[in-house]
C-alpha atoms as a PDB file:
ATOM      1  CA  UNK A   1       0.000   0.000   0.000  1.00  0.00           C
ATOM      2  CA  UNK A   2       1.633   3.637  -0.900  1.00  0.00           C
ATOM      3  CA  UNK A   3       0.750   6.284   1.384  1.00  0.00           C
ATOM      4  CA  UNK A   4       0.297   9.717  -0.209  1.00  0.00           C
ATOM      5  CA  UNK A   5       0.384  13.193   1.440  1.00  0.00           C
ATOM      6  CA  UNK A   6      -3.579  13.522   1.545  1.00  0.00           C
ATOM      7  CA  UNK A   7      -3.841   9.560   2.999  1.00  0.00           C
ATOM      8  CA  UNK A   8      -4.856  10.643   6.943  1.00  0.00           C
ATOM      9  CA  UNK A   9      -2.567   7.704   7.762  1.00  0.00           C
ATOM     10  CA  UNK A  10       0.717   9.441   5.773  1.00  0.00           C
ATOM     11  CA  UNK A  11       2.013  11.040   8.979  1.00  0.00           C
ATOM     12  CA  UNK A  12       2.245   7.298   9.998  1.00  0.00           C
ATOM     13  CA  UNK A  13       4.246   6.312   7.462  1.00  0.00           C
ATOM     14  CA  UNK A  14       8.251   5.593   8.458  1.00  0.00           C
ATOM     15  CA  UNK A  15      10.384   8.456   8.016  1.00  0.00           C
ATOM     16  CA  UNK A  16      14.286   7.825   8.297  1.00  0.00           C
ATOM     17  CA  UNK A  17      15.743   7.206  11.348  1.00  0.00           C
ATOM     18  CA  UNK A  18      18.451  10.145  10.991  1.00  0.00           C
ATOM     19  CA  UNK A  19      19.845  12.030  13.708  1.00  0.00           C
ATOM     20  CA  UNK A  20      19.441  14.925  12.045  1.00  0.00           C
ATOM     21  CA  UNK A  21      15.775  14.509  11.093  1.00  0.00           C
ATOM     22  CA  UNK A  22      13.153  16.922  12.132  1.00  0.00           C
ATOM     23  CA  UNK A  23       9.735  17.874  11.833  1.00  0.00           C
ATOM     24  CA  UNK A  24      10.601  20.670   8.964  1.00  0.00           C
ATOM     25  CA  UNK A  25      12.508  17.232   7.056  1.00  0.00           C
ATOM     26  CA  UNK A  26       8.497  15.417   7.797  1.00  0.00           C
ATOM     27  CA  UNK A  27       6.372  18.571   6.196  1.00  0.00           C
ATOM     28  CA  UNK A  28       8.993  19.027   3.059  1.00  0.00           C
ATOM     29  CA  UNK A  29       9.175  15.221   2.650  1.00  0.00           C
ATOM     30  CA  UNK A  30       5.241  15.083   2.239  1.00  0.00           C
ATOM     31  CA  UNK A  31       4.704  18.631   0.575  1.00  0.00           C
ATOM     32  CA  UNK A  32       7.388  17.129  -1.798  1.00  0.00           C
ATOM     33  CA  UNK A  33       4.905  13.761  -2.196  1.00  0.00           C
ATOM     34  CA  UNK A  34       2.443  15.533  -2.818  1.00  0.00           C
ATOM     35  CA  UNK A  35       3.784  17.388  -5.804  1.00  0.00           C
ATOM     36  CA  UNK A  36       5.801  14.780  -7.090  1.00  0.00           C
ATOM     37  CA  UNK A  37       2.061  12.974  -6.675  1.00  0.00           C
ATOM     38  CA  UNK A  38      -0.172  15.717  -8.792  1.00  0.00           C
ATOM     39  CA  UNK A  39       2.851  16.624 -10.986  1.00  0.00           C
ATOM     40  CA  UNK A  40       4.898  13.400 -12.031  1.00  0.00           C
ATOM     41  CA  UNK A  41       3.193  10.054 -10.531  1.00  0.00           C
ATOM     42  CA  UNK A  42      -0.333  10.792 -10.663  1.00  0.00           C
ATOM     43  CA  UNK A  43      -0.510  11.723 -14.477  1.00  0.00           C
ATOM     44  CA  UNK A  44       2.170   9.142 -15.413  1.00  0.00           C
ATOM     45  CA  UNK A  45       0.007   6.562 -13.442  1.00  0.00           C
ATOM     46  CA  UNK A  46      -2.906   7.013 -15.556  1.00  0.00           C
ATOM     47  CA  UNK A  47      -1.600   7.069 -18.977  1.00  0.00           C
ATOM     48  CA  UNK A  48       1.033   3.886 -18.025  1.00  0.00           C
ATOM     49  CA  UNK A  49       0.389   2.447 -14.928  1.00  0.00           C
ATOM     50  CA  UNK A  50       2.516   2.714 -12.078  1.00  0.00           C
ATOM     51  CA  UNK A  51       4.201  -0.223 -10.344  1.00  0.00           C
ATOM     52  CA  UNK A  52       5.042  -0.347  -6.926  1.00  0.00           C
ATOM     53  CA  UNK A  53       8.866  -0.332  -7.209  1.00  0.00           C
ATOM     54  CA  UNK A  54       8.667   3.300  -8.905  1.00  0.00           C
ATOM     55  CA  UNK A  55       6.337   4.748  -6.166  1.00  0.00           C
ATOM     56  CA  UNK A  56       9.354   3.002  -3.501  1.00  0.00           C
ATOM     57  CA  UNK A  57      12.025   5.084  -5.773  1.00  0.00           C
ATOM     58  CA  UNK A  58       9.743   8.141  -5.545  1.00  0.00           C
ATOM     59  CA  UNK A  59       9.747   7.728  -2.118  1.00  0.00           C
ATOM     60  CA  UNK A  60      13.472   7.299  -1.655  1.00  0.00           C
ATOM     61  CA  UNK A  61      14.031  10.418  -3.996  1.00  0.00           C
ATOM     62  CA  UNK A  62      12.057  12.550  -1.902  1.00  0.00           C
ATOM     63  CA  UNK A  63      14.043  11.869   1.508  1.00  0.00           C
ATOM     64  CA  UNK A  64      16.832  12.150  -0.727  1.00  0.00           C
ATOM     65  CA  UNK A  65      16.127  15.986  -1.525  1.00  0.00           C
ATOM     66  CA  UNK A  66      14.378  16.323   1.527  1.00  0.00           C
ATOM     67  CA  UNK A  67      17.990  15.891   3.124  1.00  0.00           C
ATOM     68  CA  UNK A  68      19.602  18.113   0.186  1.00  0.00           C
ATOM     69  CA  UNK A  69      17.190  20.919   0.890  1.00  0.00           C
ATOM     70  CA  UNK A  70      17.619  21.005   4.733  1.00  0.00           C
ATOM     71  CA  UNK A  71      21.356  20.479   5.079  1.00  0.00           C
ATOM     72  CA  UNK A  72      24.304  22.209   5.265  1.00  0.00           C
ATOM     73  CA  UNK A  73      25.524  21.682   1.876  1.00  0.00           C
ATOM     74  CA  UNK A  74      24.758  24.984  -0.265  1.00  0.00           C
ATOM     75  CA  UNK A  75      26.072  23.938  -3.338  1.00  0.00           C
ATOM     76  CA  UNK A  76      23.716  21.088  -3.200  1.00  0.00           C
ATOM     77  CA  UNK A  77      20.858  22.452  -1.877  1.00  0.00           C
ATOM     78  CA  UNK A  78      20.398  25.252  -4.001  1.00  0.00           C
ATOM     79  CA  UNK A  79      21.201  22.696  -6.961  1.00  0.00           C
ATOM     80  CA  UNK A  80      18.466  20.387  -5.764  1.00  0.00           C
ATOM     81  CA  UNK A  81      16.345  23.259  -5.476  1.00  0.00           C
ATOM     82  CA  UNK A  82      16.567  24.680  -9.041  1.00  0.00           C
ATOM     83  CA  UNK A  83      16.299  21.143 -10.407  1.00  0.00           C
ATOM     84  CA  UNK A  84      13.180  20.446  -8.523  1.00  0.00           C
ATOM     85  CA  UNK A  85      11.474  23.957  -9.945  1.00  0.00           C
ATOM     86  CA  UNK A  86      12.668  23.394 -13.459  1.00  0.00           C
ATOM     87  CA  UNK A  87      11.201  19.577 -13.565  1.00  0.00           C
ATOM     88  CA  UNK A  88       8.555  19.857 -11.530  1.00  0.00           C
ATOM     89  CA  UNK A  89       6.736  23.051 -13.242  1.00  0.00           C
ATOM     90  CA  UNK A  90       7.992  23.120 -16.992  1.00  0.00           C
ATOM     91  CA  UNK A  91       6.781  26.130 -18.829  1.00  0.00           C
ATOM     92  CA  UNK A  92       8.040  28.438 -21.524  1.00  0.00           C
ATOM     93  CA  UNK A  93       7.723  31.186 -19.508  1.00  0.00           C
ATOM     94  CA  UNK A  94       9.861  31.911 -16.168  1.00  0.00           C
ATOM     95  CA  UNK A  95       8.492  30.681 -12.995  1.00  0.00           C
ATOM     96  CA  UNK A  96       5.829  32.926 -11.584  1.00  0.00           C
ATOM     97  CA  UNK A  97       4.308  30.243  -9.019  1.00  0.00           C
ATOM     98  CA  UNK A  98       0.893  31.941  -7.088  1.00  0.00           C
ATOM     99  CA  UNK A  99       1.518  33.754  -4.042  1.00  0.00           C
ATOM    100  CA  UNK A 100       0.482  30.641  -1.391  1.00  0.00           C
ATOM    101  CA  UNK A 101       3.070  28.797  -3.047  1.00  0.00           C
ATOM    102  CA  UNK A 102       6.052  30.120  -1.336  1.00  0.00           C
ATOM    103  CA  UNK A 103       3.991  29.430   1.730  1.00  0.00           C
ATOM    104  CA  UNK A 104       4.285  25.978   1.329  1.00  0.00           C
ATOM    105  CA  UNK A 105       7.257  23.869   2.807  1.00  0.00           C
ATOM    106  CA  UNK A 106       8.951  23.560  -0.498  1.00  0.00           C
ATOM    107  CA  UNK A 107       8.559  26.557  -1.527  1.00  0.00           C
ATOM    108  CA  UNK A 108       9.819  28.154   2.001  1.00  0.00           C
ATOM    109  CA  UNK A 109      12.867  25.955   1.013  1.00  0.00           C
ATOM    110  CA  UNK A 110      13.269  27.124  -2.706  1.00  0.00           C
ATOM    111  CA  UNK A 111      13.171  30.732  -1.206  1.00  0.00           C
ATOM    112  CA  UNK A 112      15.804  29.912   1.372  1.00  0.00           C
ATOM    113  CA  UNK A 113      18.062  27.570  -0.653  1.00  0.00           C
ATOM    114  CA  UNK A 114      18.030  29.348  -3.870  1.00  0.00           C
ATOM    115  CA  UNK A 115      16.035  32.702  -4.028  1.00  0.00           C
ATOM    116  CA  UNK A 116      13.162  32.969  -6.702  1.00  0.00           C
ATOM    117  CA  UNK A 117      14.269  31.366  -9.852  1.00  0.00           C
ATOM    118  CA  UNK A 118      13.338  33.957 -12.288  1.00  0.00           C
ATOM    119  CA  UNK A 119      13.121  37.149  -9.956  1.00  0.00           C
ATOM    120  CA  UNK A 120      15.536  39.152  -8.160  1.00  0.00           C
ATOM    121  CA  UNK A 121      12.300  41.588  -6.808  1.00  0.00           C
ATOM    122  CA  UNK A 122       9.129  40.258  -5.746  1.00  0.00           C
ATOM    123  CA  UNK A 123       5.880  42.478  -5.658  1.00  0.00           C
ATOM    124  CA  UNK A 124       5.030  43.345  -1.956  1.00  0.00           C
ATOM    125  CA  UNK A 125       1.891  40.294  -1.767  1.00  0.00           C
ATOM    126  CA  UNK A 126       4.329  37.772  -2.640  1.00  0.00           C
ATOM    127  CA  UNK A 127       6.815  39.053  -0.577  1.00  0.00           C
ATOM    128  CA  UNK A 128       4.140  38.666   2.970  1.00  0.00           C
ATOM    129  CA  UNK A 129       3.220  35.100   1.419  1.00  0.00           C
ATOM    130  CA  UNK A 130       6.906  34.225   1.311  1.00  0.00           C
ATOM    131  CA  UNK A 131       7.188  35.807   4.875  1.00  0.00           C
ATOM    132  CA  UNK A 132       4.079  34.572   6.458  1.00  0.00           C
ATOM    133  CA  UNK A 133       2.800  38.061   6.921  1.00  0.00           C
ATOM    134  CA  UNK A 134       0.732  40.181   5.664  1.00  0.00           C
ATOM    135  CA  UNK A 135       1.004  42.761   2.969  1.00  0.00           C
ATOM    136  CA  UNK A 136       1.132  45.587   5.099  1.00  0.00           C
ATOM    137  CA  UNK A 137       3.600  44.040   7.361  1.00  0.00           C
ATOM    138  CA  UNK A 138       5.701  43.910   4.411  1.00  0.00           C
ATOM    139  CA  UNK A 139       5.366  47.724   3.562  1.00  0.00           C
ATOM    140  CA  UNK A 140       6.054  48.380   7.416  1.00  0.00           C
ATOM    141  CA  UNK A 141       9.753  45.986   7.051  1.00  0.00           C
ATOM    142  CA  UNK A 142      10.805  47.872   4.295  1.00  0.00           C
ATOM    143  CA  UNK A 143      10.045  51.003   5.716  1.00  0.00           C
ATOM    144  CA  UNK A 144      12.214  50.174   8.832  1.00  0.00           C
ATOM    145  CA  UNK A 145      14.633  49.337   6.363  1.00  0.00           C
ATOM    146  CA  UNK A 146      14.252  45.468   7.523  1.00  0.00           C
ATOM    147  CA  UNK A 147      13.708  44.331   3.695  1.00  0.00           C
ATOM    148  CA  UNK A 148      14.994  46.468   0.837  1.00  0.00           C
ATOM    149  CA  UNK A 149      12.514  47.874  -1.572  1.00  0.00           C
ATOM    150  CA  UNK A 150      13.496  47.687  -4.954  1.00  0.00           C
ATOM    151  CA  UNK A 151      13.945  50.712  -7.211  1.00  0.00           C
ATOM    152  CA  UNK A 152      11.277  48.890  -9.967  1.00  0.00           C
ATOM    153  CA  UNK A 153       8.775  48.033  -7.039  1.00  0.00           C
ATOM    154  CA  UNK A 154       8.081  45.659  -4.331  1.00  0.00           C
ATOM    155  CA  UNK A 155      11.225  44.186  -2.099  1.00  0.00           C
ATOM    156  CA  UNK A 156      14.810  42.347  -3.278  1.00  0.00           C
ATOM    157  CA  UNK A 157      14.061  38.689  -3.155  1.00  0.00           C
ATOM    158  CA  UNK A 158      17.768  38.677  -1.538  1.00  0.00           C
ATOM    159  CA  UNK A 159      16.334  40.839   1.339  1.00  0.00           C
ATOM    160  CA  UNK A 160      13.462  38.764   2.051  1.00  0.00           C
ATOM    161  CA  UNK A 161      15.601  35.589   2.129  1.00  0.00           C
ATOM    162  CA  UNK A 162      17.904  37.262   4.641  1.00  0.00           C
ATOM    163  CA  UNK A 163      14.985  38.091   6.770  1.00  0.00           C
ATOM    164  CA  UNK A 164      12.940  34.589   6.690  1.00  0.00           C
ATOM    165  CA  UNK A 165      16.648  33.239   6.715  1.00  0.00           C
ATOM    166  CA  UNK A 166      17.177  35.519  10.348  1.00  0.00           C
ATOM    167  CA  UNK A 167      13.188  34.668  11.623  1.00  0.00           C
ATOM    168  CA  UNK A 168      13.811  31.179  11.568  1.00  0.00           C
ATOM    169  CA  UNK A 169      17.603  30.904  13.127  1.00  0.00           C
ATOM    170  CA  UNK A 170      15.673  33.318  16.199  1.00  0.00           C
ATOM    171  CA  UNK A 171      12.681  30.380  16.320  1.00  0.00           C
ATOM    172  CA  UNK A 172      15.198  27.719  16.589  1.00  0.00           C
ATOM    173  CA  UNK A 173      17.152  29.576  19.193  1.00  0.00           C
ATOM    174  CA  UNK A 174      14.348  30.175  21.245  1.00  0.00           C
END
């Protein structure tokens, strides 16, 4: 039986036993499933069929980048990252994902690990999705100078990085 992100038994299913583990690697690992799911599996499965083995590799893939994204290794992080985005949402256009996007787990971990793909200013919505905020709150950091507005409109994607980036090293020193 293959347990998917929207199975209510999924949070039962085993994660790895690593020391380093957490419960940021559990909600990438099945945001990631669920993605890889809608995007890859899911459509694959009904035009071919799907066997077992493949959902197994899926699976190990995922933990795989889940562990890329998270750790220390920048380089491979922020490779894993833009390989993810470019595979996962094809188009012929740059990536422009909605706003609640970069609320999601992976997306938190895009922004972190590699910035937006195809943006080095965000407008100031996507900025307090990417944040967690809202819109005003993002018009009140870059008035205290806390994200940097940029000269074409809205905030540096850099800035907002550095400030998620700062917001969750406080959290996990708390």
């Amino acid at each position: 039986m293959t347990l998917m992100a929207n199975d209510p038994d999924f949070t039962e299913a085993p994660m790895p036993q690593s020391p380093t583990w957490t419960a940021a690697h559990g909600e990438l690992a099945r945001d990631l499933e669920r993605v890889v799911e809608a995007r890859v599996l899911g459509p694959f499965d009904l035009l071919f069929g799907l066997e077992d083995a493949v959902r197994r590799r899926a699976r190990e893939s995922i933990m795989d980048w889940t562990e890329a994204l998270l750790g220390s290794d920048d380089d491979a992080a922020r490779t894993t990252a833009m390989r993810l985005v470019s595979t996962l949402f094809p188009a012929d256009v740059p990536f422009d994902p909605p706003p609640t996007w970069w609320g999601s787990p992976f997306g938190r971990a895009v922004l972190l690990r590699a910035g937006h793909p195809s943006s080095d200013a965000v407008p100031f919505t996507v900025a307090a999705a990417m944040l967690g905020i809202s819109r005003q709150g993002v018009h009140d950091l870059a008035r205290r100078g806390k994200v940097q507005a940029h000269p074409d409109g809205g905030v540096t994607v850099e800035s907002v990085r550095g400030r998620l980036r700062d917001r969750l090293l406080n959290d996990s020193t708390d």
